[in-house]
C-alpha atoms as a PDB file:
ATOM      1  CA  UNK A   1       0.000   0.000   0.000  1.00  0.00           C
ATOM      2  CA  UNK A   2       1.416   3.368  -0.480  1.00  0.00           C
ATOM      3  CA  UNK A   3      -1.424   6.024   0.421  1.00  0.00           C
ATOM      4  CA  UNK A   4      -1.200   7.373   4.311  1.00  0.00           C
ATOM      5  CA  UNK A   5      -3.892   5.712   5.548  1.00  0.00           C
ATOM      6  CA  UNK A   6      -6.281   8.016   7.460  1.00  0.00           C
ATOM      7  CA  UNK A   7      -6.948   6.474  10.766  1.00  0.00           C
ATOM      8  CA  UNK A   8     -10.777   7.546  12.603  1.00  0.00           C
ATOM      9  CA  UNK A   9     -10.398   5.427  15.449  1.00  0.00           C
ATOM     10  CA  UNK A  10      -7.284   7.180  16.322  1.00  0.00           C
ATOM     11  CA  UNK A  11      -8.285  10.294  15.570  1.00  0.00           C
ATOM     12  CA  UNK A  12     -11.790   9.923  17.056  1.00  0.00           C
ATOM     13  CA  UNK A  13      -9.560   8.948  20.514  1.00  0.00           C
ATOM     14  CA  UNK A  14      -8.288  12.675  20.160  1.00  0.00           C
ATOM     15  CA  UNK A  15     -10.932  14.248  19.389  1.00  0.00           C
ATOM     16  CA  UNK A  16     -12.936  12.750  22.729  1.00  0.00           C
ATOM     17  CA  UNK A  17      -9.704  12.934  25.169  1.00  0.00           C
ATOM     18  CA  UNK A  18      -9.852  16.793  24.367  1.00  0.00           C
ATOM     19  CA  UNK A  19     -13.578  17.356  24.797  1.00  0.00           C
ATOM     20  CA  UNK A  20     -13.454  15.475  28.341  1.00  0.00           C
ATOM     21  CA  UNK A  21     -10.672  18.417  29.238  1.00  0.00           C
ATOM     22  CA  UNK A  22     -12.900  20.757  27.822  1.00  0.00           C
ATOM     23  CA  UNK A  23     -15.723  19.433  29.502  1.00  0.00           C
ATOM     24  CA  UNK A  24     -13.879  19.218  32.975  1.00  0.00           C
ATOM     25  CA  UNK A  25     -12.207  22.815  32.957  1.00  0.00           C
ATOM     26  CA  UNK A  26     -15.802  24.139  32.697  1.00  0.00           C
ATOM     27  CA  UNK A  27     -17.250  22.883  35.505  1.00  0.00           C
ATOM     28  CA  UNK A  28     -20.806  23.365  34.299  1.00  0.00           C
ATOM     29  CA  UNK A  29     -24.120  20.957  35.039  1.00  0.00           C
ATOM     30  CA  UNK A  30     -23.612  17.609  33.245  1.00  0.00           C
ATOM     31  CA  UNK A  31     -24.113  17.725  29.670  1.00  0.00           C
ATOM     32  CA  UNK A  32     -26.344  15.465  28.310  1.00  0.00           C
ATOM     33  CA  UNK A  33     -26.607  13.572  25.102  1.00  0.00           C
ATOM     34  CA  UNK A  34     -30.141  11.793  24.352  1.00  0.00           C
ATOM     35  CA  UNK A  35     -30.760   9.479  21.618  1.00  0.00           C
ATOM     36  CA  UNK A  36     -34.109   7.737  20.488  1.00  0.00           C
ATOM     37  CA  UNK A  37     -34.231   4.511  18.759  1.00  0.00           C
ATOM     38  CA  UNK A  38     -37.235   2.620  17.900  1.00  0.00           C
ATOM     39  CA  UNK A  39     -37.228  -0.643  17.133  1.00  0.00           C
ATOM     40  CA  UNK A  40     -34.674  -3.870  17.660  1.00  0.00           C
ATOM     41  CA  UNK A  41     -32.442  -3.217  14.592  1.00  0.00           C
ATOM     42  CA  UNK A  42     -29.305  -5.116  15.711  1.00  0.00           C
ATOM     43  CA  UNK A  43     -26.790  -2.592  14.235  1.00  0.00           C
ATOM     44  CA  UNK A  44     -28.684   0.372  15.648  1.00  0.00           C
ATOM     45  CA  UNK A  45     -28.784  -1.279  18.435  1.00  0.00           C
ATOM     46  CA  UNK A  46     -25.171  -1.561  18.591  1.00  0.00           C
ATOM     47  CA  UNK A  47     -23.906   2.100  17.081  1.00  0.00           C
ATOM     48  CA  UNK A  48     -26.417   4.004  20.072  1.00  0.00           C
ATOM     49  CA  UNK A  49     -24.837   1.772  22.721  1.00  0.00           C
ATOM     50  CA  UNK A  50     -21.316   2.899  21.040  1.00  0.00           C
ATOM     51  CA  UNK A  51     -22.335   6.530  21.376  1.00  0.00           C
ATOM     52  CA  UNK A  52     -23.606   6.139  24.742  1.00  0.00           C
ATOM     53  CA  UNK A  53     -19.753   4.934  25.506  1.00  0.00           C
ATOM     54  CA  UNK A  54     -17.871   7.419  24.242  1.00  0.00           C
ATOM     55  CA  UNK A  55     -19.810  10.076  25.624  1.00  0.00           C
ATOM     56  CA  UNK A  56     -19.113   8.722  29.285  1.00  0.00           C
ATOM     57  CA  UNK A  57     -15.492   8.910  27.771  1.00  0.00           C
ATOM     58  CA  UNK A  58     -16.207  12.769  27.107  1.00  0.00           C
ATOM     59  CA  UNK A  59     -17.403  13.118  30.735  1.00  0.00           C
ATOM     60  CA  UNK A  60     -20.792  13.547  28.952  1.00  0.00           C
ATOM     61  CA  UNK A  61     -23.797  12.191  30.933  1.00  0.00           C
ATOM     62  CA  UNK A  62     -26.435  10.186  28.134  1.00  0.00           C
ATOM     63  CA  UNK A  63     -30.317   9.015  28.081  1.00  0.00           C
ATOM     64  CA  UNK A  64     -31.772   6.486  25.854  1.00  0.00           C
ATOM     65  CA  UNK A  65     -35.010   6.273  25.266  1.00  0.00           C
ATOM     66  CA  UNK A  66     -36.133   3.076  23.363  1.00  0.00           C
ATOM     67  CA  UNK A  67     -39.542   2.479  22.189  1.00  0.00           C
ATOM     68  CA  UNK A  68     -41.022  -1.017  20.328  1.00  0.00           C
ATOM     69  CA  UNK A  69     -40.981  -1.316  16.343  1.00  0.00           C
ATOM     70  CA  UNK A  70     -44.625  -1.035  16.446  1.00  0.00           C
ATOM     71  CA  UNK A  71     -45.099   2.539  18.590  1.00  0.00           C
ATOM     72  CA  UNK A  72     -46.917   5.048  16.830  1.00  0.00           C
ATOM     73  CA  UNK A  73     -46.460   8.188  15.315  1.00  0.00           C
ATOM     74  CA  UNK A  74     -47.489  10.065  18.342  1.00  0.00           C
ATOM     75  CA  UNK A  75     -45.406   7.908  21.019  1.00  0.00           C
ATOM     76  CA  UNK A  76     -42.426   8.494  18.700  1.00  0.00           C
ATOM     77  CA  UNK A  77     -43.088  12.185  18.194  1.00  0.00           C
ATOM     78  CA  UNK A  78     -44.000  12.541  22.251  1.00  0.00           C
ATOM     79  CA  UNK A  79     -40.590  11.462  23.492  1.00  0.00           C
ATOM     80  CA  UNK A  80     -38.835  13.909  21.328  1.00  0.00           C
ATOM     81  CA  UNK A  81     -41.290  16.618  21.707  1.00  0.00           C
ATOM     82  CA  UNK A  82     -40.600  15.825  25.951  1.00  0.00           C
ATOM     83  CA  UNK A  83     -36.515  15.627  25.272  1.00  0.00           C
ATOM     84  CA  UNK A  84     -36.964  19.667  23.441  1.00  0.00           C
ATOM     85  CA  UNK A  85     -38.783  20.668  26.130  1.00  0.00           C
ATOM     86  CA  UNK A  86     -35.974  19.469  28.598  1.00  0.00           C
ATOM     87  CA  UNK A  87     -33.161  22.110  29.698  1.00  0.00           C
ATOM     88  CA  UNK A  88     -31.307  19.259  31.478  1.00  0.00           C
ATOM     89  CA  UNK A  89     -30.910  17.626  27.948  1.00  0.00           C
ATOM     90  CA  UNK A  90     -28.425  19.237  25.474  1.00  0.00           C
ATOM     91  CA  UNK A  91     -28.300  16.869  22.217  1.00  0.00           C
ATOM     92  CA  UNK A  92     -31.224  14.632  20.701  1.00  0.00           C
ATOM     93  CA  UNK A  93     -30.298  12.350  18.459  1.00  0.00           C
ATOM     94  CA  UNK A  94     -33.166   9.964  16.608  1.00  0.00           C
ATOM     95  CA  UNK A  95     -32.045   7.009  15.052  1.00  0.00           C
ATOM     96  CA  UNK A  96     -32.627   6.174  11.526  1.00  0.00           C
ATOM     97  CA  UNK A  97     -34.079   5.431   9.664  1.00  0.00           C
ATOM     98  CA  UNK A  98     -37.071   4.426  11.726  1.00  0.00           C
ATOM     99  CA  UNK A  99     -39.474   1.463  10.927  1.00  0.00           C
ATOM    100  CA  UNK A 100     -41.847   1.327   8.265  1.00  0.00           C
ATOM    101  CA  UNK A 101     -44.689   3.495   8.674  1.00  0.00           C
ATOM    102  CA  UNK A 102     -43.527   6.003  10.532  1.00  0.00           C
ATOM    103  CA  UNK A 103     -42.544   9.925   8.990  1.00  0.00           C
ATOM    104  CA  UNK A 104     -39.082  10.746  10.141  1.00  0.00           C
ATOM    105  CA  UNK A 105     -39.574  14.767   9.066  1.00  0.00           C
ATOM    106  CA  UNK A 106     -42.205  15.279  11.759  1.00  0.00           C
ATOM    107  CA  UNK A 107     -40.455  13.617  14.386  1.00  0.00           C
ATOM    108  CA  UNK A 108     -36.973  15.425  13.194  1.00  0.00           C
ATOM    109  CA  UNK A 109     -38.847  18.830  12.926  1.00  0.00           C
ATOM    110  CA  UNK A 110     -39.696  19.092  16.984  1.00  0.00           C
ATOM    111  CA  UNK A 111     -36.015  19.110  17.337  1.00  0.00           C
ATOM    112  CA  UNK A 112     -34.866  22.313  17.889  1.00  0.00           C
ATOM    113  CA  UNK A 113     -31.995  23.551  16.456  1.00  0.00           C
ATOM    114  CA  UNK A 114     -29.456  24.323  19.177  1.00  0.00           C
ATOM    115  CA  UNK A 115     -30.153  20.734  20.377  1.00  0.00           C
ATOM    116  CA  UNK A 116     -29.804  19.015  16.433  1.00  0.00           C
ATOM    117  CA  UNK A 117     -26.495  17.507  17.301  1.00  0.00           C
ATOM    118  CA  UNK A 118     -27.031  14.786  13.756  1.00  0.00           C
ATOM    119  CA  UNK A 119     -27.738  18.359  11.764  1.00  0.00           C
ATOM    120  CA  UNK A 120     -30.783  17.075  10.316  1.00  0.00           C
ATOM    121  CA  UNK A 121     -33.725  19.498  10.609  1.00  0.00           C
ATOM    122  CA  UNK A 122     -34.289  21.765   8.228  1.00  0.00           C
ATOM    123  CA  UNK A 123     -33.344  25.072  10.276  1.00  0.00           C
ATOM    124  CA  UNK A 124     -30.286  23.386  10.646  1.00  0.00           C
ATOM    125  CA  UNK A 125     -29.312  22.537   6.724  1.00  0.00           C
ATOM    126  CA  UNK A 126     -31.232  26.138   6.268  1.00  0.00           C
ATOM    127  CA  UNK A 127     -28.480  26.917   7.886  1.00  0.00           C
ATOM    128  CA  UNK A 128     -25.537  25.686   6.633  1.00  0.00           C
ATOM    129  CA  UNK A 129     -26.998  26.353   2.889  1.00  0.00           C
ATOM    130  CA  UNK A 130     -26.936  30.046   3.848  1.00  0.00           C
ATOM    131  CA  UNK A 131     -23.522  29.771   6.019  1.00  0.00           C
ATOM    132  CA  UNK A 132     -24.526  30.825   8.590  1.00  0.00           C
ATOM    133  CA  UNK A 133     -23.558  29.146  11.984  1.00  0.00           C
ATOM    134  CA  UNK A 134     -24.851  26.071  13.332  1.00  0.00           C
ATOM    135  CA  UNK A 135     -25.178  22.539  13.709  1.00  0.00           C
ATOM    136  CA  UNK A 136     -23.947  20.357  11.234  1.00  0.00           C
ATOM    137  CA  UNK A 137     -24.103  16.633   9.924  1.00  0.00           C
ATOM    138  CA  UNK A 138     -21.719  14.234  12.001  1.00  0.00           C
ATOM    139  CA  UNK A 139     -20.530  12.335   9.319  1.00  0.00           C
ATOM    140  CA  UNK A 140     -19.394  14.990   6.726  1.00  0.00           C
ATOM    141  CA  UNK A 141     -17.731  16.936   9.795  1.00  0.00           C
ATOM    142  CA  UNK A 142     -15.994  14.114  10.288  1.00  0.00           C
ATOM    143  CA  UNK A 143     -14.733  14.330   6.735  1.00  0.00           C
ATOM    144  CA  UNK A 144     -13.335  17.239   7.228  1.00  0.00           C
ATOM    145  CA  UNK A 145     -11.783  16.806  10.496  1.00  0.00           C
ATOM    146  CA  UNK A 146      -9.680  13.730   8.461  1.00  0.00           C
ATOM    147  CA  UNK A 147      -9.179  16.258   5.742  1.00  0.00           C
ATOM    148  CA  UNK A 148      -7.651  18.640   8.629  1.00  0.00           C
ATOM    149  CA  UNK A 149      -5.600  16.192  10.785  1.00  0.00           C
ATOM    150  CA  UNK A 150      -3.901  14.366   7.571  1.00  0.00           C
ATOM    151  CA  UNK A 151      -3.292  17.504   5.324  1.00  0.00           C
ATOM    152  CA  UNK A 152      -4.743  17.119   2.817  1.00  0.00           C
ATOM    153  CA  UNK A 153      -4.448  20.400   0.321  1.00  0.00           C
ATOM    154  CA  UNK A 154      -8.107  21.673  -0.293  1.00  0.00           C
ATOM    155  CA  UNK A 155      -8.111  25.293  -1.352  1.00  0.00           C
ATOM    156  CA  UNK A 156      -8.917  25.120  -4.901  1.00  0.00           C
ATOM    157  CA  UNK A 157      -8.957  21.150  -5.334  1.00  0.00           C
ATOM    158  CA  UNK A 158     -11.328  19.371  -7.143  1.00  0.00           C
ATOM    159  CA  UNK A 159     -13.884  17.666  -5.004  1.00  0.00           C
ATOM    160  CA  UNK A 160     -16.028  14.694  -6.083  1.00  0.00           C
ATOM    161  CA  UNK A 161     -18.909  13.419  -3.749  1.00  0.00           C
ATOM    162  CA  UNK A 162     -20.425  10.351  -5.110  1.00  0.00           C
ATOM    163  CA  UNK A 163     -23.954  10.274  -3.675  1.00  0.00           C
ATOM    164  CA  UNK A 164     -26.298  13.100  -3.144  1.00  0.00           C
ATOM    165  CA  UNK A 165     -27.853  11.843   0.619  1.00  0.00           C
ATOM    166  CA  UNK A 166     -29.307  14.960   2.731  1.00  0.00           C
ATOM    167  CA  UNK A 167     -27.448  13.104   5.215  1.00  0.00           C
ATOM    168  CA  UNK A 168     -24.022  12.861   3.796  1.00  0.00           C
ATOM    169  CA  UNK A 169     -23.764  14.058   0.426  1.00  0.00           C
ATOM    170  CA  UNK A 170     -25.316  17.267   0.092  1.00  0.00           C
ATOM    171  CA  UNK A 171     -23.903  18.525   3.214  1.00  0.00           C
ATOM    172  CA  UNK A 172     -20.630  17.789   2.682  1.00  0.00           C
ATOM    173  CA  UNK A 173     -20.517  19.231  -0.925  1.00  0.00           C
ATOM    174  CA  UNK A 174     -21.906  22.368   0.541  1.00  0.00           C
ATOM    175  CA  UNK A 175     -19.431  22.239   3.439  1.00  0.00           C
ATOM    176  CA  UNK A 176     -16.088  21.308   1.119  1.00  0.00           C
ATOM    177  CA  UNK A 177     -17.001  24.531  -0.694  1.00  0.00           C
ATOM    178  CA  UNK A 178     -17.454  26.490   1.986  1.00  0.00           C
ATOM    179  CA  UNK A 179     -15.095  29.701   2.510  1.00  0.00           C
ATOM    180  CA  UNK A 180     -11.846  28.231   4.107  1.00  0.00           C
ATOM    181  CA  UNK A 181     -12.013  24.998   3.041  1.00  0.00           C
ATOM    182  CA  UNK A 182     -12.475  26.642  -0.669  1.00  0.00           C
ATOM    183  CA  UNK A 183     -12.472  23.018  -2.891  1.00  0.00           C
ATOM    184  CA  UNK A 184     -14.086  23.429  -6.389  1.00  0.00           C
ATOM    185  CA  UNK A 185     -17.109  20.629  -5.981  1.00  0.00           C
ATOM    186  CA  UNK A 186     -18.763  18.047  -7.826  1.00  0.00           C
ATOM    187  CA  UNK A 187     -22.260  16.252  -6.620  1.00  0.00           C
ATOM    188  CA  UNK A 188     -22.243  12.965  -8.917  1.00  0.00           C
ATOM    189  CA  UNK A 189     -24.911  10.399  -8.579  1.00  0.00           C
ATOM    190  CA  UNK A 190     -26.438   7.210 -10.687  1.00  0.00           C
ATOM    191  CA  UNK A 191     -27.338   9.406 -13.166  1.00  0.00           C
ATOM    192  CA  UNK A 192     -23.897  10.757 -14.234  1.00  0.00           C
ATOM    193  CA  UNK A 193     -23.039  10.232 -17.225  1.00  0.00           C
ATOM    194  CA  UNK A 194     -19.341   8.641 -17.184  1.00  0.00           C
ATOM    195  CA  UNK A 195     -19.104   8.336 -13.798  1.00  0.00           C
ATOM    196  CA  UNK A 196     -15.370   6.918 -13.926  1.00  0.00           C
ATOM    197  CA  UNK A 197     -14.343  10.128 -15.751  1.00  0.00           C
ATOM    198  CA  UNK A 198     -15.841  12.482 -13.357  1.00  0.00           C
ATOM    199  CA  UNK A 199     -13.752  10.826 -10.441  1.00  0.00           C
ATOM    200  CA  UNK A 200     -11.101  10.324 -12.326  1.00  0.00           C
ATOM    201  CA  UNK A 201     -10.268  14.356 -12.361  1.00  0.00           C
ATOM    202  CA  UNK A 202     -11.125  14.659  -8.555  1.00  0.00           C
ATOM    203  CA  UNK A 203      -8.111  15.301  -6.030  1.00  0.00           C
ATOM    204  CA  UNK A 204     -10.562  14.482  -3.152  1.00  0.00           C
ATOM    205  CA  UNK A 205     -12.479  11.620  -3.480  1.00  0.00           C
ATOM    206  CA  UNK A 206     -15.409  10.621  -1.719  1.00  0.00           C
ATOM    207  CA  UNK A 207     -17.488   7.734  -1.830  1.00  0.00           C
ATOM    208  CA  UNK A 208     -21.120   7.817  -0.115  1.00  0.00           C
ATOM    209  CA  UNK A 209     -23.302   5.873  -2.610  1.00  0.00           C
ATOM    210  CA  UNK A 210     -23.737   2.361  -0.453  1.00  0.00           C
ATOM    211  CA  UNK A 211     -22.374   0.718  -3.746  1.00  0.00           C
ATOM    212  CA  UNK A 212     -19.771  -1.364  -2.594  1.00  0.00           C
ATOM    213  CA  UNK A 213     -16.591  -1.664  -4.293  1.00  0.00           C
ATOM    214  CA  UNK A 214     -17.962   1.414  -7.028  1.00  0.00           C
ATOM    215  CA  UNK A 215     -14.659   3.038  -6.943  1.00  0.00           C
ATOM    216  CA  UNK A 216     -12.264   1.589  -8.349  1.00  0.00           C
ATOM    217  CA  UNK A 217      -8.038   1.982  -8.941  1.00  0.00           C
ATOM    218  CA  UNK A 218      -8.456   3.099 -12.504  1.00  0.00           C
ATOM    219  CA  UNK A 219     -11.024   5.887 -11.587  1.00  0.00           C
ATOM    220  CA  UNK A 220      -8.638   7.452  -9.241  1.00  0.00           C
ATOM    221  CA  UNK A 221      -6.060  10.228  -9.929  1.00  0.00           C
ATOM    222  CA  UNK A 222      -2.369   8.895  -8.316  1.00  0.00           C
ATOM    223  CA  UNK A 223      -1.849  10.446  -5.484  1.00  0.00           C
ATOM    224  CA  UNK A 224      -5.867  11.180  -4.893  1.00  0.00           C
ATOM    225  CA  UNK A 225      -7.305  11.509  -1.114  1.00  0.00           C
ATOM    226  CA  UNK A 226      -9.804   8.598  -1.121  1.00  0.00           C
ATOM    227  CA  UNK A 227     -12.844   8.761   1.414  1.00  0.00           C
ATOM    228  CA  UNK A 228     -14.743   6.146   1.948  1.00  0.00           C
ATOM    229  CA  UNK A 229     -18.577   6.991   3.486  1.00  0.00           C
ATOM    230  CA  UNK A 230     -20.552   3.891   1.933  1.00  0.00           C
ATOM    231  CA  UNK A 231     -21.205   0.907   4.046  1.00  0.00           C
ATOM    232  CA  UNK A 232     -22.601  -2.503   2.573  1.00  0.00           C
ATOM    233  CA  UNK A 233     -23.321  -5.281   4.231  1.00  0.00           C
ATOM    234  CA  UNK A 234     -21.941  -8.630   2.239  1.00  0.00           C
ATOM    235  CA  UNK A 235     -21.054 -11.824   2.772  1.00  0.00           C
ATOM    236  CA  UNK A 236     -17.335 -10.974   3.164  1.00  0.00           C
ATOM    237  CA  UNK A 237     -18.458  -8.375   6.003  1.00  0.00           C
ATOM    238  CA  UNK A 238     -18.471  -4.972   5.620  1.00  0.00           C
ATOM    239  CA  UNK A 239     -17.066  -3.199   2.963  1.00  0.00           C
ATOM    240  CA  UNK A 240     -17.111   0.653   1.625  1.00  0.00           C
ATOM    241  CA  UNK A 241     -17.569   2.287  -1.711  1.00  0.00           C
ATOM    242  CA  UNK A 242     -14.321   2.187  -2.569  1.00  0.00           C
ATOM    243  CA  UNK A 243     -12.104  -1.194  -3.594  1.00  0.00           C
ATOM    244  CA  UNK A 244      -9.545  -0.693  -0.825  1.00  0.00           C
ATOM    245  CA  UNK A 245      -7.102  -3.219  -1.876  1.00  0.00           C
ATOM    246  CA  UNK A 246      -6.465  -2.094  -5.348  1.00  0.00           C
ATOM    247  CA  UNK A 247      -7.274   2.170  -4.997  1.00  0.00           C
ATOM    248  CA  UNK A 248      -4.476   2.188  -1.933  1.00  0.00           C
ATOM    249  CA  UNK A 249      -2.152   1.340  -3.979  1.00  0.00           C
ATOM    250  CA  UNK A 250      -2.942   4.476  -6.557  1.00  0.00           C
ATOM    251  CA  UNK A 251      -3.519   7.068  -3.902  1.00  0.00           C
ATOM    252  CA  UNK A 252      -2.358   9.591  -1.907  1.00  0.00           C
ATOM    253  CA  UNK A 253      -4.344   9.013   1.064  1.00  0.00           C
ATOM    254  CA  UNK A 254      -7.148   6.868   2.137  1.00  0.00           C
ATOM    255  CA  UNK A 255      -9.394   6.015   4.816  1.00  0.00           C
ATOM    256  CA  UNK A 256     -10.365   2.368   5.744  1.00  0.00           C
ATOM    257  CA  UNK A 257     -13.828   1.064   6.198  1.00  0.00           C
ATOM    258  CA  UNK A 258     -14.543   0.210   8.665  1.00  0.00           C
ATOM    259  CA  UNK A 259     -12.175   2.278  11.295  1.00  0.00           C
ATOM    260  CA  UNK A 260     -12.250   5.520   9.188  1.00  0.00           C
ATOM    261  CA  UNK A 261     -15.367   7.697   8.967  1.00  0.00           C
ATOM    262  CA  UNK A 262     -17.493   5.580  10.914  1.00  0.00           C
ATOM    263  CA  UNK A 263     -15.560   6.453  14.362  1.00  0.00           C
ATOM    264  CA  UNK A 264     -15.419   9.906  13.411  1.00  0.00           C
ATOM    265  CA  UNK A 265     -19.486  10.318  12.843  1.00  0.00           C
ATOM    266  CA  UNK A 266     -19.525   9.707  16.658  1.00  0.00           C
ATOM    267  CA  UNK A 267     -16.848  12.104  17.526  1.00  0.00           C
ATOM    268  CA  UNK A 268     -18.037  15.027  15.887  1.00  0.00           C
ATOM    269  CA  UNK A 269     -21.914  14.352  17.121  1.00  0.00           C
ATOM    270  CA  UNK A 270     -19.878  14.624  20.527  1.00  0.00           C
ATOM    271  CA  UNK A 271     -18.394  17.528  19.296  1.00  0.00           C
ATOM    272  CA  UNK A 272     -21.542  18.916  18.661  1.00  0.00           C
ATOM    273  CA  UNK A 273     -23.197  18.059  21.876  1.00  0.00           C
ATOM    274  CA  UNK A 274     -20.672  20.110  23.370  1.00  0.00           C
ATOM    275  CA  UNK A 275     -21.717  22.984  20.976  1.00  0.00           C
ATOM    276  CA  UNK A 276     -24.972  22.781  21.294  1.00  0.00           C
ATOM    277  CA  UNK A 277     -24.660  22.962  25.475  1.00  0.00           C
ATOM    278  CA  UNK A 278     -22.814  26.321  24.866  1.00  0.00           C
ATOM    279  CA  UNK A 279     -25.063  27.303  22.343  1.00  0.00           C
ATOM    280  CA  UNK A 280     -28.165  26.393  25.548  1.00  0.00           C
ATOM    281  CA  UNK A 281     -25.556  28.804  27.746  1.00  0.00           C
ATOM    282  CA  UNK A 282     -23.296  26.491  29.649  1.00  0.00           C
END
């Protein structure tokens, strides 16, 4: 392999170890993280019980409340509507996607915006489509926090997002382009025509389709920053967008999947929890 591989669990350690000094130099009430999951999804299950951890590790306090696949619209929408109306709660975080039946916007729109930690709701990508300041999407923070700690040259690089998600896509093409971070950006999708060509010319690289193995060596530019954002389930495990094997061999740096975005998505929705608690006043 010769790209610098771009290590989240590592950097996701950091990130934490500095909010719990953050945390403890303020001395405020307990800040509190609270997530709502509903259903028995076993890798939901697993990634709330993960964030639950690492926000002890923050010297974060955290709630959970967990409701059955069958609750209704109104049970869902009354624990969340409760959580906004609770100072002593900082963060809400709802777990999606939620089971069948259910409509996610009116559940995500009685969160209020200084407590959207996942920067879902539509004040909050309002927001960050107007740049002004605010809350925004774990995941594609975490992008750029890699981005950050490895170096990689983004003022006037060409930017490829594969995948157009409001939850990963979108708001990391508008955030790679924002003022400071100043990449030239392109939104591809399943409808681009010549999709290998369109990476191909992209210094930054990132995959968030769910198509596994979709990027390939011979799409990438040598010495490319690869990020990989798609997960798929198969019967080799999990893999990414990207064919990791082959593409770190063409370039410059890459993340692994798993261990690369996915630990970051939790460290910057503790980052935000933290921002949100001194956007509350703490």
């Amino acid at each position: 392999m010769t790209a610098t591989l771009m290590d989240g669990n590592s950097l996701r350690d950091e990130i934490i170890a500095g909010l719990a000094t953050q945390i403890e130099q303020m001395g405020s009430p307990a800040i509190c993280l609270a997530t709502v999951l509903v259903g028995d999804d076993g890798p939901s299950q697993r990634y709330v019980k993960s964030k639950h951890k690492k926000a002890g590790e923050a010297g974060m306090v955290s709630r959970h409340h967990g409701l059955d696949a069958d609750a209704t619209q109104e049970e869902v929408e009354a624990v969340v509507r409760e959580l906004a109306d609770d100072p002593s709660v900082h963060g809400i975080l709802v777990q999606l996607p939620l089971p069948d039946g259910l409509d996610p916007e009116p559940v995500l729109d009685l969160i209020p915006a200084e407590k959207d930690v996942d920067g879902l709701t539509e004040r909050s990508m309002g927001r960050l489509v107007r740049n002004r300041p605010g809350l925004v999407s774990c995941t594609p923070l975490g992008v750029l926090r890699l981005l950050e700690k490895y170096s990689v040259p983004t003022s006037g690089a060409r930017a490829v997002v594969v995948g157009r998600s409001t939850l990963v896509g979108l708001p990391l093409s508008l955030l790679l382009n924002r003022k400071g971070v100043d990449a030239t950006v392109t939104m591809a999708h399943s409808r681009t025509a010549d999709m290998a060509a369109v990476v191909r010319e992209a210094d930054i690289v990132v995959g968030a389709a769910g198509q596994a193995r979709m990027i390939t060596a011979d799409m990438v530019k040598p010495g490319a920053a690869v990020i990989d954002v798609g997960v798929s389930r198969t019967e080799a495990g999990i893999v990414g967008d990207v064919d990791f094997d082959a593409v770190a061999e063409v370039a410059g740096w890459i993340t692994p999947m798993p261990g690369g975005t996915g630990p970051m998505t939790i460290a910057c929705l503790l980052e935000n929890t933290l921002t949100a608690a001194r956007l509350q006043g703490l």
